[in-house]
C-alpha atoms as a PDB file:
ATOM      1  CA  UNK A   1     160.038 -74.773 -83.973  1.00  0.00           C
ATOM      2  CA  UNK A   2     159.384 -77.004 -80.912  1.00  0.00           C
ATOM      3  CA  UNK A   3     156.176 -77.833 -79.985  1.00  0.00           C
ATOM      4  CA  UNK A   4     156.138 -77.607 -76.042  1.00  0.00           C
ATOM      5  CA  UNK A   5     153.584 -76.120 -73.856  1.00  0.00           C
ATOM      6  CA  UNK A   6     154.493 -71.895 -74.092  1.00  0.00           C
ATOM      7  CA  UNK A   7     152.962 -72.033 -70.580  1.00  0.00           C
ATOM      8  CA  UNK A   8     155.559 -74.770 -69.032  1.00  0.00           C
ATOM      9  CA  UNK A   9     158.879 -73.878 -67.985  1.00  0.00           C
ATOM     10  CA  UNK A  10     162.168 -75.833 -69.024  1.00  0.00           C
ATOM     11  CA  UNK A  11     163.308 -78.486 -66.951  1.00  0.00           C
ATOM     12  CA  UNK A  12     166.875 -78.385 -66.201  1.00  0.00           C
ATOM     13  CA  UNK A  13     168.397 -81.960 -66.410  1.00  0.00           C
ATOM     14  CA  UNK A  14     169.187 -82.408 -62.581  1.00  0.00           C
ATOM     15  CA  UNK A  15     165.366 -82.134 -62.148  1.00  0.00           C
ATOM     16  CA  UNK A  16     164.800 -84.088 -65.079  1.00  0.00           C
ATOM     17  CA  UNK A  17     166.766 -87.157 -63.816  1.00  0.00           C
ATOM     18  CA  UNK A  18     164.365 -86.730 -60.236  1.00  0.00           C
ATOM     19  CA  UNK A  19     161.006 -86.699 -62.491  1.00  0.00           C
ATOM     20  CA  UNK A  20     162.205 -89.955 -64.170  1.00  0.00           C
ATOM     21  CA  UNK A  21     162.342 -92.335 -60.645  1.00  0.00           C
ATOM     22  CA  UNK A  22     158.811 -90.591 -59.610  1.00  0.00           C
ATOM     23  CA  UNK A  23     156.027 -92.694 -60.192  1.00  0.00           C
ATOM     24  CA  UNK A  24     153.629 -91.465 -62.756  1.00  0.00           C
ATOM     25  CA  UNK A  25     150.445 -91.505 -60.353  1.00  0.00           C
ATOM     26  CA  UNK A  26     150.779 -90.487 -57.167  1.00  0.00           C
ATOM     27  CA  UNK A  27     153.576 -92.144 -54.532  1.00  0.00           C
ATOM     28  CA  UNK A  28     152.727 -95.578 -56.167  1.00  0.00           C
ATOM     29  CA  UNK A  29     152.375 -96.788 -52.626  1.00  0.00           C
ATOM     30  CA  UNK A  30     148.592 -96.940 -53.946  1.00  0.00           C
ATOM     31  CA  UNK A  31     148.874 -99.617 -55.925  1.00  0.00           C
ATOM     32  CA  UNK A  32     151.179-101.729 -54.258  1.00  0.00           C
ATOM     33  CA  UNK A  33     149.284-103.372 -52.244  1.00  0.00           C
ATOM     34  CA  UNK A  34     146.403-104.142 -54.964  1.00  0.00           C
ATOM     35  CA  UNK A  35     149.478-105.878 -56.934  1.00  0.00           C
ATOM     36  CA  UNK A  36     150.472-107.714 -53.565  1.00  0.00           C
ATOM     37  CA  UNK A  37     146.836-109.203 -53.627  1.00  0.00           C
ATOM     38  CA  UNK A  38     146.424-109.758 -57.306  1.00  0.00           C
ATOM     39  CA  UNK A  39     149.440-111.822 -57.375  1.00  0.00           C
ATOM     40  CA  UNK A  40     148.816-113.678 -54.482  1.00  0.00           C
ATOM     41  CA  UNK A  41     145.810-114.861 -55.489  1.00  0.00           C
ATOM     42  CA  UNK A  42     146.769-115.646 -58.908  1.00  0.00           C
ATOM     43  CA  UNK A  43     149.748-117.750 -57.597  1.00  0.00           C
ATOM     44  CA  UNK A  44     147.515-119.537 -54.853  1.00  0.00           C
ATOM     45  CA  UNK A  45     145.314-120.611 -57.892  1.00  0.00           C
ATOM     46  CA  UNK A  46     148.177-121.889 -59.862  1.00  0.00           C
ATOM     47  CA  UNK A  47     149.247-123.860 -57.002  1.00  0.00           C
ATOM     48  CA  UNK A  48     145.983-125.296 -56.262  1.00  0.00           C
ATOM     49  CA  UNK A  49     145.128-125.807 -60.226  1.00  0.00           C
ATOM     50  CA  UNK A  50     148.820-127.918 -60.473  1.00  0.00           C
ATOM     51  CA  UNK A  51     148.176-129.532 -56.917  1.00  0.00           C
ATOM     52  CA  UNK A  52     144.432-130.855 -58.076  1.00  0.00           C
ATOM     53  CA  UNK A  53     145.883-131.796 -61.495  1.00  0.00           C
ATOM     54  CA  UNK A  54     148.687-134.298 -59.830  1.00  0.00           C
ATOM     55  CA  UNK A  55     146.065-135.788 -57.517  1.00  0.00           C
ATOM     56  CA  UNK A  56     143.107-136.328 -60.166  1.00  0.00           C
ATOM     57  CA  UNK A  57     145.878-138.146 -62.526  1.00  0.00           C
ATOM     58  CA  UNK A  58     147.311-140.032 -59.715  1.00  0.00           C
ATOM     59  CA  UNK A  59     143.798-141.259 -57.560  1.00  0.00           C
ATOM     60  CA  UNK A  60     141.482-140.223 -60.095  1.00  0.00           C
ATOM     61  CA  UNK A  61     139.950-143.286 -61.810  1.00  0.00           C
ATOM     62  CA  UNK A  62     139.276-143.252 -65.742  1.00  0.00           C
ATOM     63  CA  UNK A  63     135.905-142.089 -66.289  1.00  0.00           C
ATOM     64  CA  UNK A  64     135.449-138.789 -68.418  1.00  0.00           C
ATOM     65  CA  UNK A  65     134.719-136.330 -66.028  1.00  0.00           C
ATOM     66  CA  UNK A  66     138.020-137.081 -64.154  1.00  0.00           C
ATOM     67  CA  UNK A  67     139.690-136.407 -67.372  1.00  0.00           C
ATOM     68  CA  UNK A  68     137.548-133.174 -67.665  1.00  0.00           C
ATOM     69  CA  UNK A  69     138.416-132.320 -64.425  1.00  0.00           C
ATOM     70  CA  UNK A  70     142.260-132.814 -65.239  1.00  0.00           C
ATOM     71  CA  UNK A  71     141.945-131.070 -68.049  1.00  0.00           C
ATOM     72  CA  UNK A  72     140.655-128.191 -66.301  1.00  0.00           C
ATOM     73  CA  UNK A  73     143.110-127.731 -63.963  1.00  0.00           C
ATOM     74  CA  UNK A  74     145.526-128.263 -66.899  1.00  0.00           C
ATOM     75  CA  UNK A  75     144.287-125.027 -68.682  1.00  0.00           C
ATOM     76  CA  UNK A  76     143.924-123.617 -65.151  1.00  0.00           C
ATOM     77  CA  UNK A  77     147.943-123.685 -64.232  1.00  0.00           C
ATOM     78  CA  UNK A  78     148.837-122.876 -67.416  1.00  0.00           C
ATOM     79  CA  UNK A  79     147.031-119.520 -67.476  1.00  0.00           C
ATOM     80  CA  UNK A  80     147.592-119.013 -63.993  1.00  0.00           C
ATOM     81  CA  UNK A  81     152.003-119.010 -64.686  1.00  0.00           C
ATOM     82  CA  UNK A  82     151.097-116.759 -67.628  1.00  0.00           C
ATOM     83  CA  UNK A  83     149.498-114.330 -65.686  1.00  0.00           C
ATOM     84  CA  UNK A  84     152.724-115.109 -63.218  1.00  0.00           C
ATOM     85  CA  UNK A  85     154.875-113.879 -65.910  1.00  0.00           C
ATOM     86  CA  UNK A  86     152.808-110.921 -67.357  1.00  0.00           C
ATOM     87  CA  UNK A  87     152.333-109.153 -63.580  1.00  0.00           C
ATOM     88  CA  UNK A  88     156.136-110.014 -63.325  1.00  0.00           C
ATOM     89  CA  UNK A  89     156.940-108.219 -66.456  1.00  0.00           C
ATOM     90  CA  UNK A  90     154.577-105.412 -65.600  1.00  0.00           C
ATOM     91  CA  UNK A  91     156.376-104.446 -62.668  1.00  0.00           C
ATOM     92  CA  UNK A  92     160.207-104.631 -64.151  1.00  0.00           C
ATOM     93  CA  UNK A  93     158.431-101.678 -66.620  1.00  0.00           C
END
Protein backbone atom coordinates (compact mmCIF):
# COMPACT_ATOMS: atom_id res chain seq x y z
CA UNK A 1 0.00 0.00 0.00
CA UNK A 2 1.45 3.43 -0.96
CA UNK A 3 0.79 6.22 0.94
CA UNK A 4 0.19 9.13 -1.66
CA UNK A 5 -2.43 11.71 -1.64
CA UNK A 6 -5.86 9.59 -3.22
CA UNK A 7 -6.70 13.15 -4.38
CA UNK A 8 -3.30 13.77 -6.54
CA UNK A 9 -2.85 12.38 -9.82
CA UNK A 10 0.38 10.39 -11.00
CA UNK A 11 3.05 12.21 -12.49
CA UNK A 12 4.36 10.72 -15.55
CA UNK A 13 8.24 10.91 -15.59
CA UNK A 14 8.60 13.49 -18.54
CA UNK A 15 6.74 15.89 -16.16
CA UNK A 16 8.56 14.66 -13.35
CA UNK A 17 12.03 15.54 -14.79
CA UNK A 18 10.30 19.45 -15.52
CA UNK A 19 9.11 19.64 -11.66
CA UNK A 20 12.72 18.80 -10.59
CA UNK A 21 14.59 22.18 -12.38
CA UNK A 22 11.45 24.36 -10.98
CA UNK A 23 12.26 26.21 -8.07
CA UNK A 24 10.41 25.23 -5.00
CA UNK A 25 8.90 28.85 -4.29
CA UNK A 26 7.81 30.71 -6.86
CA UNK A 27 10.21 31.67 -10.15
CA UNK A 28 13.13 32.08 -7.61
CA UNK A 29 13.73 35.35 -9.36
CA UNK A 30 12.44 36.55 -5.76
CA UNK A 31 15.17 35.81 -3.98
CA UNK A 32 17.87 36.48 -6.18
CA UNK A 33 18.39 39.62 -5.72
CA UNK A 34 18.16 39.46 -1.69
CA UNK A 35 21.19 36.83 -2.16
CA UNK A 36 22.94 39.42 -4.60
CA UNK A 37 22.79 41.94 -1.58
CA UNK A 38 23.48 39.59 1.25
CA UNK A 39 26.60 38.53 -0.33
CA UNK A 40 27.75 41.69 -1.30
CA UNK A 41 27.68 43.03 1.80
CA UNK A 42 29.12 40.18 3.55
CA UNK A 43 32.12 40.19 1.10
CA UNK A 44 32.55 44.13 1.36
CA UNK A 45 32.91 43.45 5.19
CA UNK A 46 35.44 40.78 4.76
CA UNK A 47 37.39 42.99 2.63
CA UNK A 48 37.28 45.88 4.84
CA UNK A 49 37.77 43.56 8.17
CA UNK A 50 41.23 42.00 6.23
CA UNK A 51 42.08 45.58 4.78
CA UNK A 52 41.85 47.27 8.55
CA UNK A 53 43.63 44.20 9.98
CA UNK A 54 46.89 44.71 7.53
CA UNK A 55 46.94 48.44 8.28
CA UNK A 56 46.46 48.30 12.26
CA UNK A 57 49.48 45.58 12.28
CA UNK A 58 51.51 47.52 9.90
CA UNK A 59 50.96 51.54 11.32
CA UNK A 60 49.32 50.59 14.36
CA UNK A 61 51.63 51.21 17.35
CA UNK A 62 51.70 48.62 20.39
CA UNK A 63 49.31 49.72 22.86
CA UNK A 64 46.34 47.27 23.73
CA UNK A 65 43.58 48.64 22.07
CA UNK A 66 45.44 48.44 18.68
CA UNK A 67 45.83 44.85 19.41
CA UNK A 68 42.05 44.74 20.31
CA UNK A 69 41.31 46.40 17.36
CA UNK A 70 43.43 43.78 15.27
CA UNK A 71 41.99 41.26 16.88
CA UNK A 72 38.68 42.33 15.93
CA UNK A 73 39.05 42.54 12.54
CA UNK A 74 40.81 39.14 12.86
CA UNK A 75 37.54 37.41 14.08
CA UNK A 76 35.77 39.79 11.68
CA UNK A 77 37.40 38.23 8.23
CA UNK A 78 37.35 35.06 9.46
CA UNK A 79 33.57 34.90 9.94
CA UNK A 80 33.00 37.03 7.13
CA UNK A 81 34.88 34.01 4.44
CA UNK A 82 32.76 31.55 6.43
CA UNK A 83 29.71 33.10 5.68
CA UNK A 84 31.50 33.39 1.97
CA UNK A 85 31.54 29.73 1.88
CA UNK A 86 28.15 28.81 3.54
CA UNK A 87 25.98 31.32 0.97
CA UNK A 88 28.30 29.66 -1.70
CA UNK A 89 27.32 26.24 -0.69
CA UNK A 90 23.72 27.27 -0.27
CA UNK A 91 23.30 28.13 -3.71
CA UNK A 92 25.19 24.91 -5.44
CA UNK A 93 22.02 23.06 -3.31
Amino acid sequence: MTNQDPRREPVSPPELEQQKDRPVSGDGADRMPHFKLIFSTVAALTVLAMILNVLLAALGSESEQVRAAAEACSTTYKMGFGAIVGLIGSRVT
